[in-house]
C-alpha atoms as a PDB file:
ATOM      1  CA  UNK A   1     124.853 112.149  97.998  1.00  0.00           C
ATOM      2  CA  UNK A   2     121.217 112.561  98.194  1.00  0.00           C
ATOM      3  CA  UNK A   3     119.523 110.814 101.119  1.00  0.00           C
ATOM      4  CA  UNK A   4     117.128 108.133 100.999  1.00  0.00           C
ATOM      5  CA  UNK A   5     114.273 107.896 103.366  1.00  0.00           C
ATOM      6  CA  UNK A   6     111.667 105.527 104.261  1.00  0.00           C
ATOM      7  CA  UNK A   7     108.585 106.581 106.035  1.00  0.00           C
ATOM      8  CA  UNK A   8     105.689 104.340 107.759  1.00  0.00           C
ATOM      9  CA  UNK A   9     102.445 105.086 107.595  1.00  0.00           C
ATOM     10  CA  UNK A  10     103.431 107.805 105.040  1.00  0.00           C
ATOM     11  CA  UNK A  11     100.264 107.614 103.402  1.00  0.00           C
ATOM     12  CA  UNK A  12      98.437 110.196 106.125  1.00  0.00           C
ATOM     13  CA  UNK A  13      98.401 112.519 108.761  1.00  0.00           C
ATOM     14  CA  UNK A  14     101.527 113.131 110.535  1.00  0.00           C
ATOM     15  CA  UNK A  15     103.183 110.679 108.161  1.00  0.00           C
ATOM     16  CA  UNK A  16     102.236 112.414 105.058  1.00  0.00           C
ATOM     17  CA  UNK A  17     103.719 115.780 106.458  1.00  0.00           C
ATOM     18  CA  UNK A  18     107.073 113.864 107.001  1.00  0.00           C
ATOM     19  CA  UNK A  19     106.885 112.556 103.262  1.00  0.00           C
ATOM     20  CA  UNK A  20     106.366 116.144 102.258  1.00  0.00           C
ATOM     21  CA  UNK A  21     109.021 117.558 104.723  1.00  0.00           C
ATOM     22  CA  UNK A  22     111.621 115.121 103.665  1.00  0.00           C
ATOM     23  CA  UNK A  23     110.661 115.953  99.896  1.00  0.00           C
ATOM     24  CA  UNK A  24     111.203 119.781 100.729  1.00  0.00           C
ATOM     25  CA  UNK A  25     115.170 118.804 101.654  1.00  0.00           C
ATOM     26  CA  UNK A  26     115.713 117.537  98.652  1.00  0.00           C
ATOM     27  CA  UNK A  27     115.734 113.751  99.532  1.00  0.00           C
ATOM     28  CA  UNK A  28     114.293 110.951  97.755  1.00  0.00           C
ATOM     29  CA  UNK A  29     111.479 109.279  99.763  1.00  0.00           C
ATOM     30  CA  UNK A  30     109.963 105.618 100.033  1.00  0.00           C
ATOM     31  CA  UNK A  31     106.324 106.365 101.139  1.00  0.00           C
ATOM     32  CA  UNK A  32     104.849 103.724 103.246  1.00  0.00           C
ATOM     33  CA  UNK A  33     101.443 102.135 103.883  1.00  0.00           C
ATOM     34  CA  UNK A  34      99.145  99.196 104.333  1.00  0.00           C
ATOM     35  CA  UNK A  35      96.996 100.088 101.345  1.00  0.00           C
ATOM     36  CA  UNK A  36      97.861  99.827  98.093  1.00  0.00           C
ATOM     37  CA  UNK A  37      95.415 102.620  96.466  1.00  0.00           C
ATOM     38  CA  UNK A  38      96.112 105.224  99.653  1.00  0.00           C
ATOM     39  CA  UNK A  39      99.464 104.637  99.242  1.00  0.00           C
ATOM     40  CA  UNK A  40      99.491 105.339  95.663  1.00  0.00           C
ATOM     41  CA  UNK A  41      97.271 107.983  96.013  1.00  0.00           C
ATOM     42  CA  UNK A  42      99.392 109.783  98.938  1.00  0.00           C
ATOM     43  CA  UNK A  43     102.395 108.904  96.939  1.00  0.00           C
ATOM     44  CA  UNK A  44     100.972 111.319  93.771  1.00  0.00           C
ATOM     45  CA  UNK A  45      99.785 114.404  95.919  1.00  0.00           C
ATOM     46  CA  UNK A  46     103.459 114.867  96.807  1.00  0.00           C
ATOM     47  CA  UNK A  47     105.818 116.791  94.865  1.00  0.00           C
ATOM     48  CA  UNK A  48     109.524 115.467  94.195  1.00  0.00           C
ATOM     49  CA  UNK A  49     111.465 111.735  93.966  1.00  0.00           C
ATOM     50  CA  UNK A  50     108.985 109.529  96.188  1.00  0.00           C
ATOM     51  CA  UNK A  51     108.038 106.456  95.646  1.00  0.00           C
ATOM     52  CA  UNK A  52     105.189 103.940  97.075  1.00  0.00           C
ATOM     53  CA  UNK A  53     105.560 101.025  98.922  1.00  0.00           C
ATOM     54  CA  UNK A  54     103.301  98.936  99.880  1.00  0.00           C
ATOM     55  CA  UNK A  55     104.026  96.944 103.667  1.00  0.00           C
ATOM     56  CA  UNK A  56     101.432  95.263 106.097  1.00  0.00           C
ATOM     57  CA  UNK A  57     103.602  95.983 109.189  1.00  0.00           C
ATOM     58  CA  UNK A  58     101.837  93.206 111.361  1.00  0.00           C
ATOM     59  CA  UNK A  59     103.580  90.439 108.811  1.00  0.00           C
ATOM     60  CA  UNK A  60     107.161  89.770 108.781  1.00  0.00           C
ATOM     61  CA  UNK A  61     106.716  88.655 105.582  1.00  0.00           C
ATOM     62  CA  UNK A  62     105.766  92.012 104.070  1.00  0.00           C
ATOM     63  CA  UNK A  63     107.862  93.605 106.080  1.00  0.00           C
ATOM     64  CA  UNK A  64     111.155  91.402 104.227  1.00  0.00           C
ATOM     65  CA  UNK A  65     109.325  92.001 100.916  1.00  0.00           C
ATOM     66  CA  UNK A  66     108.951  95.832 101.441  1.00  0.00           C
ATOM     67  CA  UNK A  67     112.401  96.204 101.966  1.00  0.00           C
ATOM     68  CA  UNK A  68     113.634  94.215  99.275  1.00  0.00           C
ATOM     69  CA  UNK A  69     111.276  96.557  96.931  1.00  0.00           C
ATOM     70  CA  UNK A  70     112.264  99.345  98.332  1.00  0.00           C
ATOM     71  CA  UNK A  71     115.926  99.017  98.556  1.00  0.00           C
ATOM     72  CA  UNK A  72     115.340  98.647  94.793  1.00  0.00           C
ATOM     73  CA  UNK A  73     114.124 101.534  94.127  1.00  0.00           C
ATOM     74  CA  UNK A  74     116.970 103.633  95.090  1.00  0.00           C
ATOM     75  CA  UNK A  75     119.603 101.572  96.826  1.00  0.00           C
ATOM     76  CA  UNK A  76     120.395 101.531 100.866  1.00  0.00           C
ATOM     77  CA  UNK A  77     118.334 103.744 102.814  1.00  0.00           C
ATOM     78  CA  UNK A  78     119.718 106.405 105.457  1.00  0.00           C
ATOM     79  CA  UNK A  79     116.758 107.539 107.242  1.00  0.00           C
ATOM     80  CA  UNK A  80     114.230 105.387 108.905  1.00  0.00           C
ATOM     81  CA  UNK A  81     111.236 107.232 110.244  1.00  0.00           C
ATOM     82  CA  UNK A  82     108.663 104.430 112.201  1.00  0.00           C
ATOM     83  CA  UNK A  83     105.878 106.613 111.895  1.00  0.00           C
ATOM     84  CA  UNK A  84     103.233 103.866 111.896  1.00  0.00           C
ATOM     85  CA  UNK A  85     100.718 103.837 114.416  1.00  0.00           C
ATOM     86  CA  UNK A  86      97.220 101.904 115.552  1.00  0.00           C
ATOM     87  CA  UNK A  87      94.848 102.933 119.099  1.00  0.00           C
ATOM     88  CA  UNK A  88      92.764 100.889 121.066  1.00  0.00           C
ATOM     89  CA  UNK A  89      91.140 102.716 123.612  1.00  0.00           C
ATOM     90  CA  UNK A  90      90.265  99.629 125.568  1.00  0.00           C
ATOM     91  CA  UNK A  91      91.147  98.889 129.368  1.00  0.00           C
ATOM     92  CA  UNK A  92      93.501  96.368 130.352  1.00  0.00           C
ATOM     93  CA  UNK A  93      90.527  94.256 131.149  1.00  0.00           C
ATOM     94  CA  UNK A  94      88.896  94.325 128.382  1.00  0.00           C
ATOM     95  CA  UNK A  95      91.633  94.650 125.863  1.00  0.00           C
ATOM     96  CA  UNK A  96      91.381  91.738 123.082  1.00  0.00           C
ATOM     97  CA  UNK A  97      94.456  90.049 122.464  1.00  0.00           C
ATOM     98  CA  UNK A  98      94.581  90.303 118.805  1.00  0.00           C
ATOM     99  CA  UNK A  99      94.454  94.262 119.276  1.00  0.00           C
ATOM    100  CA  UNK A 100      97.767  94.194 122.072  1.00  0.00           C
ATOM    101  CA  UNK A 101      99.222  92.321 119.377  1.00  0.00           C
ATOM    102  CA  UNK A 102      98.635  94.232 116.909  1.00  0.00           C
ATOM    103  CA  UNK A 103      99.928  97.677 118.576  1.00  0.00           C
ATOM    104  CA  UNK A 104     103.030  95.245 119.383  1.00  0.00           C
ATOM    105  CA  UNK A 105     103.541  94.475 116.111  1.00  0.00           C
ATOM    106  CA  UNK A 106     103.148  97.900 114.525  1.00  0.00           C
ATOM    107  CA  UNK A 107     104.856 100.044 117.408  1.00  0.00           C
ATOM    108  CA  UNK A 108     107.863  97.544 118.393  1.00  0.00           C
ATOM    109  CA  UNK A 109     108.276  94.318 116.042  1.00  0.00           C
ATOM    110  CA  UNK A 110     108.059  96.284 112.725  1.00  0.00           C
ATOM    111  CA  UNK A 111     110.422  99.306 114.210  1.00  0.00           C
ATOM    112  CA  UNK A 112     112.393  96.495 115.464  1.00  0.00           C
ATOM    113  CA  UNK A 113     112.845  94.755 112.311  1.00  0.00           C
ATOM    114  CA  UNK A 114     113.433  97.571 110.269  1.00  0.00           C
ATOM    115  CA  UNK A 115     115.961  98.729 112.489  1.00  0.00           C
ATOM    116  CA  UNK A 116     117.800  95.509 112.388  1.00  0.00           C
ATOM    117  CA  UNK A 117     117.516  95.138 108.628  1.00  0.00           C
ATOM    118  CA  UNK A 118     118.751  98.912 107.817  1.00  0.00           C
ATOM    119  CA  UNK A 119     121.210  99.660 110.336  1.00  0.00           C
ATOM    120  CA  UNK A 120     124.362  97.818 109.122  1.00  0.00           C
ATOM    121  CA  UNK A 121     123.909  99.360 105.997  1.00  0.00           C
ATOM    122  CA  UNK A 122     124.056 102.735 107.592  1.00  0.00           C
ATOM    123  CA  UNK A 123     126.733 102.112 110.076  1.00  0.00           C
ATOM    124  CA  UNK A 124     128.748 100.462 107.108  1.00  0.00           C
ATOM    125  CA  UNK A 125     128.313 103.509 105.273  1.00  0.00           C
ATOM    126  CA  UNK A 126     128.759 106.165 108.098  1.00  0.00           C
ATOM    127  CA  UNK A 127     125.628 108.001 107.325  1.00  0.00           C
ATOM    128  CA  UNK A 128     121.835 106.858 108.911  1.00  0.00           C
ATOM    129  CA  UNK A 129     119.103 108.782 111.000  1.00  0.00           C
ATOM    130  CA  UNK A 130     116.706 106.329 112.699  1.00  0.00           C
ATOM    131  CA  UNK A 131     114.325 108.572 114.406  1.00  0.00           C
ATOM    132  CA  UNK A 132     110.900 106.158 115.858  1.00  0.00           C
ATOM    133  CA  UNK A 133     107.790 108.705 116.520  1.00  0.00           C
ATOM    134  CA  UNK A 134     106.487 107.610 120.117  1.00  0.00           C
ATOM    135  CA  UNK A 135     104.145 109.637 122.182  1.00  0.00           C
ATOM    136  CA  UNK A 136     104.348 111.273 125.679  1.00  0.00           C
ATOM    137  CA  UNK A 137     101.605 108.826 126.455  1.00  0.00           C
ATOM    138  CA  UNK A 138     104.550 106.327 126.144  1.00  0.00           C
ATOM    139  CA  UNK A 139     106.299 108.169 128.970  1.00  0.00           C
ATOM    140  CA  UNK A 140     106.861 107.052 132.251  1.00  0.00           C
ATOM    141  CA  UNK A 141     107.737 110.610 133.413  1.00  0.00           C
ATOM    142  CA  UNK A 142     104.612 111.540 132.023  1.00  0.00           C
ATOM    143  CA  UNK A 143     102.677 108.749 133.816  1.00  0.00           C
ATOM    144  CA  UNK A 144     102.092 106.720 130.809  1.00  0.00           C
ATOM    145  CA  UNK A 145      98.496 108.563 130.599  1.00  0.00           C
ATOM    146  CA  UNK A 146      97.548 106.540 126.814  1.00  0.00           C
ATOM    147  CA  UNK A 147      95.316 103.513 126.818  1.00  0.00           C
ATOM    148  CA  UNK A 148      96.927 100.598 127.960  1.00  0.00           C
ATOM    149  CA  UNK A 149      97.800  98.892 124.170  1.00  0.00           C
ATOM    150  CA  UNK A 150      99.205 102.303 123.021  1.00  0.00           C
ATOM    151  CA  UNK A 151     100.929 103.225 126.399  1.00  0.00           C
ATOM    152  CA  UNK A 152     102.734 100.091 126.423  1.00  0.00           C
ATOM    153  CA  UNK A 153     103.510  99.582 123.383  1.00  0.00           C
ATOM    154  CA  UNK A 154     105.160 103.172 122.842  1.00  0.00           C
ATOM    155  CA  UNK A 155     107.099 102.695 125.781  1.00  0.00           C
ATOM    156  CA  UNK A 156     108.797  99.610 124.694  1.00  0.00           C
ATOM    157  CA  UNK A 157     109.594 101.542 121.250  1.00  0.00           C
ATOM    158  CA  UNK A 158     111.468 104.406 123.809  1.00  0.00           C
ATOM    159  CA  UNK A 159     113.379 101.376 125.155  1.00  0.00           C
ATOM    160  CA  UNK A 160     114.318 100.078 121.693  1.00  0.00           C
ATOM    161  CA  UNK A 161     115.107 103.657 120.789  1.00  0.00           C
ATOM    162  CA  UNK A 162     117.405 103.844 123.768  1.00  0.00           C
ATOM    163  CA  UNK A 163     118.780 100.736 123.161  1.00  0.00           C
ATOM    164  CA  UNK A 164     119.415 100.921 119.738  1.00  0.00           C
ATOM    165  CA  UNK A 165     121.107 103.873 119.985  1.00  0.00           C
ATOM    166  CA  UNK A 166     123.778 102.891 122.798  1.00  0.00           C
ATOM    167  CA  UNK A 167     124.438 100.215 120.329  1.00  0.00           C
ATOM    168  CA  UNK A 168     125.911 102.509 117.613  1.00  0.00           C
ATOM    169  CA  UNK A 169     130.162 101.887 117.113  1.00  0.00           C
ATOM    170  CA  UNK A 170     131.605 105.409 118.313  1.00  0.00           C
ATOM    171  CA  UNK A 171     132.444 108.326 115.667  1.00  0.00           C
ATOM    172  CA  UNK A 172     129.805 106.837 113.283  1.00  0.00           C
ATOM    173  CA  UNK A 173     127.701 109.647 111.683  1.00  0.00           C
ATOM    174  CA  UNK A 174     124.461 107.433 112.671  1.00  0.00           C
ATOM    175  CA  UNK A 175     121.564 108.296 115.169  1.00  0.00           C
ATOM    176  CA  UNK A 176     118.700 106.904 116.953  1.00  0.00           C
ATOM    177  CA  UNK A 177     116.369 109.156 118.587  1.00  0.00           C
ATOM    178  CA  UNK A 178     112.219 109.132 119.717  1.00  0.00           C
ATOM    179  CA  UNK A 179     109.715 112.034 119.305  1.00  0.00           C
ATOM    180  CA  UNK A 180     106.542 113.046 120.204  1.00  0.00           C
ATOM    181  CA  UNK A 181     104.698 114.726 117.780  1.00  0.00           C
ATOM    182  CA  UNK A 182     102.186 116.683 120.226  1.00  0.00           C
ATOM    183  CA  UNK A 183      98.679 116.372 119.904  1.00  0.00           C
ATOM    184  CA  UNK A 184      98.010 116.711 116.204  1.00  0.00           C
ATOM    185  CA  UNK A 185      94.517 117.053 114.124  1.00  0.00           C
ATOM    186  CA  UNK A 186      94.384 113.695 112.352  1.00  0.00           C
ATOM    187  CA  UNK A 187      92.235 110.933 112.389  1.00  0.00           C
ATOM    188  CA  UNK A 188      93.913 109.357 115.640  1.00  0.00           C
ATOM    189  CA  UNK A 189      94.129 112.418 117.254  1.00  0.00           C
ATOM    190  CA  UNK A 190      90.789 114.276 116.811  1.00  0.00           C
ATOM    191  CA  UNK A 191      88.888 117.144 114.979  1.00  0.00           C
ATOM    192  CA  UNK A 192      89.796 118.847 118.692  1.00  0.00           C
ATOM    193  CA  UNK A 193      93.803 118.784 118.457  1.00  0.00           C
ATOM    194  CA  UNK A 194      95.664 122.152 118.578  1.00  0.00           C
ATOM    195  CA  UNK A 195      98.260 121.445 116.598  1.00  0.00           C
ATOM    196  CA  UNK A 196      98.355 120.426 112.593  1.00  0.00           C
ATOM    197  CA  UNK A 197      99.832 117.449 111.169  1.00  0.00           C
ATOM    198  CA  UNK A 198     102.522 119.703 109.635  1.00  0.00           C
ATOM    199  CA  UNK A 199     103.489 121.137 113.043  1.00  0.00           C
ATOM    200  CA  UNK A 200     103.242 117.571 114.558  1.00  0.00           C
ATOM    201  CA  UNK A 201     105.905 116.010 111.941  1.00  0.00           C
ATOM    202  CA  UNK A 202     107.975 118.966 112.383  1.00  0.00           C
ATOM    203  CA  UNK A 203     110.430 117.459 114.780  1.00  0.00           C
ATOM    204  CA  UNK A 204     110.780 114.186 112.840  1.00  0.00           C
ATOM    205  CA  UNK A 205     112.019 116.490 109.998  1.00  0.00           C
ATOM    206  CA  UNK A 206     114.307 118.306 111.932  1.00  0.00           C
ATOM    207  CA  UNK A 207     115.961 115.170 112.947  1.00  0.00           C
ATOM    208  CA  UNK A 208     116.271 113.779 109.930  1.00  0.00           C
ATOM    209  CA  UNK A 209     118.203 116.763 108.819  1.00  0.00           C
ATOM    210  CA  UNK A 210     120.433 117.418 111.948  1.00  0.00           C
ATOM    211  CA  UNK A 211     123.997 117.418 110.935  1.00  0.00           C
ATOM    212  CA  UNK A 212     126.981 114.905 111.949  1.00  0.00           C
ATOM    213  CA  UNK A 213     127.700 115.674 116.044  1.00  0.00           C
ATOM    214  CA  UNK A 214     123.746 115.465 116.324  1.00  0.00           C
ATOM    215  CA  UNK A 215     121.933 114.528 119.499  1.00  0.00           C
ATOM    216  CA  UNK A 216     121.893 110.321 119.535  1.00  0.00           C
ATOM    217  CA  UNK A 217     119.614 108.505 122.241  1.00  0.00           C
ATOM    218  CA  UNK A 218     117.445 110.907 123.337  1.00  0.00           C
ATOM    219  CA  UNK A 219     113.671 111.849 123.592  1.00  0.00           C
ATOM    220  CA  UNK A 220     112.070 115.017 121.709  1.00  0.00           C
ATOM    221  CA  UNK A 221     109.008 117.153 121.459  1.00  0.00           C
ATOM    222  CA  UNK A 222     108.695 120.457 119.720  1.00  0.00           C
ATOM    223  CA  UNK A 223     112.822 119.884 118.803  1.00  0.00           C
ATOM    224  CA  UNK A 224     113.070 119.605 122.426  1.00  0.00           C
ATOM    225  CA  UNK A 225     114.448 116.849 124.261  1.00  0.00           C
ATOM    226  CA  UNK A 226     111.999 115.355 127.063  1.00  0.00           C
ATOM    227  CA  UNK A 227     112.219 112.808 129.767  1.00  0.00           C
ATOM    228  CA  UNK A 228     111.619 109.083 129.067  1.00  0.00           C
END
């Protein structure tokens, strides 16, 4: 059986590198993104069975759509990688609400309802790898150092990570686990990043690939777990 995976905000940066990553195992790959043209675009520099798809994660609408398009493409999907991310650097008092909502929508509702619409296929089928890329600024043991919108809204994706995962019927061959990519060179992280968007989607990867008996609820950097 070949794996299928879907991948938000596959179209750049750290998402790209998972699309690529994922390609390199062999697996077929439903690229993700707001933008039809980037998408497509994105979707031809990579090499191997990937596919565009084109989802405006703030809508629930699109988000039904997608799925339905996708899942037509190549069947049920195994891996879900909520890659998708926004930043407002904004205080708490002076954060718009249309921007909170939008971080909620991308980083929780949209991992949220993509969860809840793959998962029974993947528990059905005793195979599935849910793995949502948070941030350390989403970390309370880390003092929750992001700007307010992206703190927040990363921590709530750790809790449905967590969540999720104690949610999963024992002996299944499904996980549910949280990363944080590091700080990466990309648009959202800055021209002054140490690490590249390769090394930063490195862990995502990794979990994608990890074997049955693999780690299920827990928090990673650098294939590392990390405190919540």
């Amino acid at each position: 059986m070949t794996p299928i995976a879907m991948v938000t905000g596959g179209n750049r940066g750290i998402g790209l590198e998972i699309v690529k990553g994922l390609l390199k195992l062999g697996y077929k790959v439903l690229l993700v993104g707001r933008d039809e043209d980037n998408t497509e675009q994105a979707a031809e520099e990579c090499i191997g069975d990937v596919h565009p798809i084109v989802m405006d994660l703030s809508s629930t609408n699109a988000i039904s759509d997608g799925v339905v398009q996708a899942q037509a493409v190549f069947g049920d999907i195994d891996i879900l990688v909520n890659n998708a991310g926004v930043m407002f650097d904004q205080d708490v008092t002076e954060l718009p609400e249309q921007d909170l909502q939008t971080a909620f929508d991308v980083h929780v509702k949209a991992p949220a309802l993509l969860t809840k619409t793959l998962l029974p296929a993947m528990i059905d089928n005793n195979y599935g790898r849910i793995i949502n890329v948070s941030s350390g600024w989403g970390s309370f043991a880390e003092g929750l150092e992001g700007p307010p919108a992206y703190a927040i809204t990363k921590a709530a994706l750790n809790a449905l990570t967590v969540k999720t995962a104690a949610q999963i019927p024992a002996g299944k061959n499904v996980t549910v686990n949280a990363m944080c990519p590091g700080w990466v060179h990309t648009r959202m992280g800055g021209s002054d990043a140490p690490l590249s968007p390769e090394e930063g989607a490195d862990t995502a990867v990794w979990l994608a690939g990890q074997d049955k008996g693999g780690p299920n609820g827990l928090f990673f950097r650098q294939r590392k777990p990390i405190n919540w």
